[in-house]
N, C-alpha and C. Protein backbone atom coordinates (compact mmCIF):
# COMPACT_ATOMS: atom_id res chain seq x y z
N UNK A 1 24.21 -8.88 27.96
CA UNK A 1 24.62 -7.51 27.75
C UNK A 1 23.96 -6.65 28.82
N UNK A 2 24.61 -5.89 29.26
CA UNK A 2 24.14 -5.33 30.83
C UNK A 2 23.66 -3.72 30.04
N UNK A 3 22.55 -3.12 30.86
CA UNK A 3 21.64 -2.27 30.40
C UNK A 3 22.17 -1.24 29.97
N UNK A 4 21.98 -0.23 28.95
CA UNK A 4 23.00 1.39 29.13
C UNK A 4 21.90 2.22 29.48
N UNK A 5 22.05 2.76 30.65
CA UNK A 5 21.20 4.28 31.03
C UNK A 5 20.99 5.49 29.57
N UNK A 6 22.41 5.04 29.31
CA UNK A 6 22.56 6.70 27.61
C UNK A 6 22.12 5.98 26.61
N UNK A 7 21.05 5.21 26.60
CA UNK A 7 21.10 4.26 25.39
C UNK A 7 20.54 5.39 24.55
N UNK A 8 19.81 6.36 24.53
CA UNK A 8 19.14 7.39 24.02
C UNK A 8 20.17 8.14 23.00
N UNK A 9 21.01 8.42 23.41
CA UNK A 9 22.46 9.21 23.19
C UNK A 9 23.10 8.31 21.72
N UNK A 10 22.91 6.79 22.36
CA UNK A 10 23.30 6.14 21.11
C UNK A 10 22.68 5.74 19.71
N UNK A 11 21.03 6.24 19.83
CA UNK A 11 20.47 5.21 18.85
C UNK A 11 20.20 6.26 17.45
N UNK A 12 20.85 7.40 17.82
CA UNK A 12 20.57 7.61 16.67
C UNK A 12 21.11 7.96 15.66
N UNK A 13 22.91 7.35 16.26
CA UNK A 13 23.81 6.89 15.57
C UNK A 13 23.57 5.49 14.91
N UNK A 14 22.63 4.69 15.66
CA UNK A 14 22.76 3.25 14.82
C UNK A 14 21.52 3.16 13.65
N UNK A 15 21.79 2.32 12.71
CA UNK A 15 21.43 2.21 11.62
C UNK A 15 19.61 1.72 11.87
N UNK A 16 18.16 2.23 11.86
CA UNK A 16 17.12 1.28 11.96
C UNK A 16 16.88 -0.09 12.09
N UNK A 17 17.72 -0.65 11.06
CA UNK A 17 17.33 -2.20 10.99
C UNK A 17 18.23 -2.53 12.38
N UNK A 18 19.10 -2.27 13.31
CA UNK A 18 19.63 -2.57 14.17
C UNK A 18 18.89 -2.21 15.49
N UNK A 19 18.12 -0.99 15.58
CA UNK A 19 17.94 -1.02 16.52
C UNK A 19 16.45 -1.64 16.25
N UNK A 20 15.94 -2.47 15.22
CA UNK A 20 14.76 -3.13 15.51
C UNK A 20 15.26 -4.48 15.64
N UNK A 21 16.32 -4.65 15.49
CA UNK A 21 16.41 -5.56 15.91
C UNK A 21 16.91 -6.07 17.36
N UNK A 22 17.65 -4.68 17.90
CA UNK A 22 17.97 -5.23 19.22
C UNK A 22 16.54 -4.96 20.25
N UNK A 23 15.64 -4.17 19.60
CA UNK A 23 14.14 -4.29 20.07
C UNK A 23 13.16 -5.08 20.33
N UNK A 24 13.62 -6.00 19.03
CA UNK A 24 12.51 -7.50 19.07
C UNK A 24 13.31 -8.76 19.01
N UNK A 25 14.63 -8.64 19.06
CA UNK A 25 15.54 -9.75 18.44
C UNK A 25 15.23 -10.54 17.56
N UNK A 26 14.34 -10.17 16.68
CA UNK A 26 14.57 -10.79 15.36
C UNK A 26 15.14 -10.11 14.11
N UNK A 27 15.82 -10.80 13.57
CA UNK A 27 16.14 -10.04 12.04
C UNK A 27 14.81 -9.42 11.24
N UNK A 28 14.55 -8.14 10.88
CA UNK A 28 13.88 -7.52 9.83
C UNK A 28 13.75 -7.96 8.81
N UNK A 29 12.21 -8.13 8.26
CA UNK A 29 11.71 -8.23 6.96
C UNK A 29 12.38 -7.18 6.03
N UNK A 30 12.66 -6.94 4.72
CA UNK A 30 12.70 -5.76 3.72
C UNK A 30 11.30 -5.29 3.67
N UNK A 31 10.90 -4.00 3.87
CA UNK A 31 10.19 -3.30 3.94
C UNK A 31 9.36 -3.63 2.56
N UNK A 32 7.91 -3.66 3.00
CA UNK A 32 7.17 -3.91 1.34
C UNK A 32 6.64 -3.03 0.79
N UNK A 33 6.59 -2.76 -0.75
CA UNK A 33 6.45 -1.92 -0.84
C UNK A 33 5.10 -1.45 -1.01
N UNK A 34 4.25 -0.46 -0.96
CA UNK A 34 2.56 -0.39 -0.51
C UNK A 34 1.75 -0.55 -1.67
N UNK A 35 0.39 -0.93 -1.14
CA UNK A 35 -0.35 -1.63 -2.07
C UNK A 35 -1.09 -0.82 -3.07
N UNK A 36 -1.69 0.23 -2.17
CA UNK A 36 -3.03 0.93 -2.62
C UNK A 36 -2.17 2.29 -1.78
N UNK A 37 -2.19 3.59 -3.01
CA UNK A 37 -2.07 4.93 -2.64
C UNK A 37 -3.52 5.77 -3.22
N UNK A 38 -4.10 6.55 -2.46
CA UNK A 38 -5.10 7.74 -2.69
C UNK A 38 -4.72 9.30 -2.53
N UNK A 39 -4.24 10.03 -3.85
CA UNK A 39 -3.80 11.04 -4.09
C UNK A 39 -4.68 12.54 -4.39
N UNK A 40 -5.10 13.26 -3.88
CA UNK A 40 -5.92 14.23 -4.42
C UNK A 40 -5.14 15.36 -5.29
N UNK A 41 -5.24 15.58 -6.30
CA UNK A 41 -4.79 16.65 -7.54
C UNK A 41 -5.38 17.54 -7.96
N UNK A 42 -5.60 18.70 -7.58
CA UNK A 42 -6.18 19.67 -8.39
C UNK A 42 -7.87 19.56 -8.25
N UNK A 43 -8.44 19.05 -7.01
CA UNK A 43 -9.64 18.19 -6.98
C UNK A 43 -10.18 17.17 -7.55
N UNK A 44 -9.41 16.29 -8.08
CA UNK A 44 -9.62 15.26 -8.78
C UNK A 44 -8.74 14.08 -8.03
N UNK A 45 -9.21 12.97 -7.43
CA UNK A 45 -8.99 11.91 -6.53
C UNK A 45 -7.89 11.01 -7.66
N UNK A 46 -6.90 10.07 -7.84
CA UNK A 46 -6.09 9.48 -8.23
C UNK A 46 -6.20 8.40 -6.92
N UNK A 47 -6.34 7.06 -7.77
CA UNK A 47 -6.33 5.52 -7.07
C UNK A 47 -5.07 5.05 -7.45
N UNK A 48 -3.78 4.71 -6.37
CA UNK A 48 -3.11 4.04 -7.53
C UNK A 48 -2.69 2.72 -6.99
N UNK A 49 -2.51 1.81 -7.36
CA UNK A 49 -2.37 0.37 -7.31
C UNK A 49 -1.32 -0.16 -7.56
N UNK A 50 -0.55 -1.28 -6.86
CA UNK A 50 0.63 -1.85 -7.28
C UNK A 50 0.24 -3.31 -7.56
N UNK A 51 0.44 -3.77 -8.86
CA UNK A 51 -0.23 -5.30 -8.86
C UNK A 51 0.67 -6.25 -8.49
N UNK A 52 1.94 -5.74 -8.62
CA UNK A 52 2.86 -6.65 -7.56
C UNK A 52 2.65 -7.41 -6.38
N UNK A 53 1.91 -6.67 -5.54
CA UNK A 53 1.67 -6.75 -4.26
C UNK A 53 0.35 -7.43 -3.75
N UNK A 54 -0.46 -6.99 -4.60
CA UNK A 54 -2.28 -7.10 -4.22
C UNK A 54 -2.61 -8.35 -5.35
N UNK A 55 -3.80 -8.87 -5.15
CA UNK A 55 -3.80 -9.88 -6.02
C UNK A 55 -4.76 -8.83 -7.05
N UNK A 56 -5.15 -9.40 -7.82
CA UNK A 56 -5.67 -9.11 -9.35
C UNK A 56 -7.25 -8.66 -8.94
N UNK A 57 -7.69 -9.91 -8.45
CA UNK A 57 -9.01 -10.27 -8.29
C UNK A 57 -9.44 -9.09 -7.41
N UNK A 58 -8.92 -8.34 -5.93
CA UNK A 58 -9.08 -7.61 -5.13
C UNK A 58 -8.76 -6.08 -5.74
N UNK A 59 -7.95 -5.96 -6.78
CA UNK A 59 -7.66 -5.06 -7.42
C UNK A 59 -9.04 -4.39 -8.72
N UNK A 60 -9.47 -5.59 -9.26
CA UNK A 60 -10.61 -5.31 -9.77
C UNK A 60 -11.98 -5.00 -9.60
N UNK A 61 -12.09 -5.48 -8.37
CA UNK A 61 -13.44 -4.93 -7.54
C UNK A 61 -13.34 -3.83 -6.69
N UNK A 62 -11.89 -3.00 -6.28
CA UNK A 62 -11.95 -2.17 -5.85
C UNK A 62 -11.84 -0.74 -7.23
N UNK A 63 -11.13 -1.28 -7.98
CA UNK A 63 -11.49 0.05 -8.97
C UNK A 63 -12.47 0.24 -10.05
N UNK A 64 -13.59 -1.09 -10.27
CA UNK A 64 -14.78 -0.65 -10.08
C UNK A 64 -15.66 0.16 -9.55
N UNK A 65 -15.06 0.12 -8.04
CA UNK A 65 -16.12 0.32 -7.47
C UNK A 65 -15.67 2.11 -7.27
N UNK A 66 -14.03 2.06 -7.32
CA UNK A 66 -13.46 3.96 -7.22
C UNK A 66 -14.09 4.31 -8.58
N UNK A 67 -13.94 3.90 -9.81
CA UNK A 67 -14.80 4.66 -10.98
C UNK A 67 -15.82 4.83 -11.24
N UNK A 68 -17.07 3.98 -10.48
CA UNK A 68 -18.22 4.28 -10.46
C UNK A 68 -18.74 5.33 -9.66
N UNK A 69 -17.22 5.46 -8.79
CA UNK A 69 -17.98 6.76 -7.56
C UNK A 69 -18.57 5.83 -6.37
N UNK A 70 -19.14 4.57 -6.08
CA UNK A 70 -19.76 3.84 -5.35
C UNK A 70 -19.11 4.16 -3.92
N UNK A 71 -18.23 4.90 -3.57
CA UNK A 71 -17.33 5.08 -2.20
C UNK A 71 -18.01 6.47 -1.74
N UNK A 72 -18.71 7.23 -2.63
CA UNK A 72 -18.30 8.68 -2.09
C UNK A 72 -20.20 8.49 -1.67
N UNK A 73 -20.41 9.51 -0.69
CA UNK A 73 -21.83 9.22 -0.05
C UNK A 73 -22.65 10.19 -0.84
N UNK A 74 -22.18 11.09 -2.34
CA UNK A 74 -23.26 11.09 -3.11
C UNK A 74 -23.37 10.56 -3.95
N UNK A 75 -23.11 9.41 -4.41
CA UNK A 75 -23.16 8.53 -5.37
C UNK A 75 -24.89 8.37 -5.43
N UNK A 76 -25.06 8.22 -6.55
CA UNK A 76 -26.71 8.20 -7.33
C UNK A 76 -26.37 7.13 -8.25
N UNK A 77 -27.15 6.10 -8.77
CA UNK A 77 -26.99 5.71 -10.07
C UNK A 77 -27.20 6.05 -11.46
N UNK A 78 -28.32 7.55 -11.51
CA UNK A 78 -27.73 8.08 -12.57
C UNK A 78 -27.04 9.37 -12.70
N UNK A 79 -26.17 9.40 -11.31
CA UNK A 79 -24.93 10.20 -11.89
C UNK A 79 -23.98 9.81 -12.34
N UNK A 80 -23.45 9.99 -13.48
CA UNK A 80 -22.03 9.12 -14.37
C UNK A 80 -20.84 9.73 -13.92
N UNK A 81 -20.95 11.00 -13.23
CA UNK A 81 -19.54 11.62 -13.27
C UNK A 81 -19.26 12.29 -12.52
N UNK A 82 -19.20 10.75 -11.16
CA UNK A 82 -18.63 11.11 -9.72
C UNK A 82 -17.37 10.04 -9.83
N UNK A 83 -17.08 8.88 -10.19
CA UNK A 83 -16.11 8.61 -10.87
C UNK A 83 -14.51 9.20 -10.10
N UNK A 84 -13.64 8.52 -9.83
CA UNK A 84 -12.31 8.91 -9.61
C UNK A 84 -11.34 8.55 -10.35
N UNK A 85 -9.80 8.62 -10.94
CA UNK A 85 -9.14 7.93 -11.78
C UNK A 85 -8.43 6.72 -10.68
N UNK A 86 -8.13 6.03 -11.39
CA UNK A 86 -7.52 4.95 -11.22
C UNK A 86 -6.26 4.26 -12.08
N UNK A 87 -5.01 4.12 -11.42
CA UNK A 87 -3.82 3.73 -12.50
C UNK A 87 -3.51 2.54 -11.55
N UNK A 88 -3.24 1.77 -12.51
CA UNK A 88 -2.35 -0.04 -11.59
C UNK A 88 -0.84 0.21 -12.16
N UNK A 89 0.05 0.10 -11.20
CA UNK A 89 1.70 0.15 -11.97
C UNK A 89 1.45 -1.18 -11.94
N UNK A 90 2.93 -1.85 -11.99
CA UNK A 90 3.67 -3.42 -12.57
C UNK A 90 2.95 -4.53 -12.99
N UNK A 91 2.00 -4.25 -13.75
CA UNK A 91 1.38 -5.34 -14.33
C UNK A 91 1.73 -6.50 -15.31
N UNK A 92 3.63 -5.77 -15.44
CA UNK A 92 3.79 -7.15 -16.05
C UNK A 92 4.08 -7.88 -15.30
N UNK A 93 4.48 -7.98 -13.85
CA UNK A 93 4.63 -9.29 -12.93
C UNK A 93 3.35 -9.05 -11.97
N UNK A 94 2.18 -9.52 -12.16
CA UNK A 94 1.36 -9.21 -11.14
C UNK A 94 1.08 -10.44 -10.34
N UNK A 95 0.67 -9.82 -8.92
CA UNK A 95 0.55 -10.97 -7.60
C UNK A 95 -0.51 -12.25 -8.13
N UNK A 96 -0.61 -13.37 -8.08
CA UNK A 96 -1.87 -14.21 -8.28
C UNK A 96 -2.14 -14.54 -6.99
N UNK A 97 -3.35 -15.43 -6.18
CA UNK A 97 -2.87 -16.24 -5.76
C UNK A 97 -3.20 -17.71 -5.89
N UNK A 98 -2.69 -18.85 -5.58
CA UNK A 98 -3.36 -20.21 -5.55
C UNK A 98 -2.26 -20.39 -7.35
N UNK A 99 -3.19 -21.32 -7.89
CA UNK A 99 -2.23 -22.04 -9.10
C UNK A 99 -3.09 -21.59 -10.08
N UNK A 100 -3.01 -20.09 -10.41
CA UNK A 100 -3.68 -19.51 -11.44
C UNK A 100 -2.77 -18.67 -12.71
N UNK A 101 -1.57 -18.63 -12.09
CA UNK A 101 -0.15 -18.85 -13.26
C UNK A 101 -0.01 -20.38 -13.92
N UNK A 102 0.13 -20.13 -15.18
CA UNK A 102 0.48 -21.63 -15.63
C UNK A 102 1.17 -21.30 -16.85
């Protein structure tokens, strides 16, 4: 296929998954969907988690560690209520990994 000078002109008529693909010539993955979002509300921090995606095990030591506050650089151990919330969506199909479904 011989080069187009106007290729500019054209691409933004064509659809994304096309022009990544005439970019890398490979066919596109489906986009995944993200693991870990950090939301601020009203001054109050929101963790939120997709267990779909992340395994279990990595999911539990990180929102330990967001509800204890252990992230923020005034964390004390006896302050109780530096603390952030934390929600996990799809936990009824959540990621494992290795042969820990049975």
């Amino acid at each position: 296929m011989p080069f187009d000078p106007n290729i500019r002109l054209a691409l933004p008529k064509m659809p994304n998954h096309l022009v990544e693909r005439m970019m890398t010539n490979e066919i596109p993955t489906p986009a995944q969907e993200s693991q870990y979002v950090a939301v601020n509300r009203g001054g109050v921090t929101y963790h939120l988690f997709n267990a779909k995606t992340m395994p279990i095990g990595r999911i539990a030591v990180l929102v330990s560690k967001y509800i204890r506050g252990k992230h923020k650089p005034t964390y004390s151990p006896t302050n109780h209520k530096n603390g952030d919330k934390c929600v996990i969506v799809n936990m009824s199909d959540p990621y494992m990994t290795g042969r820990k479904r049975r």
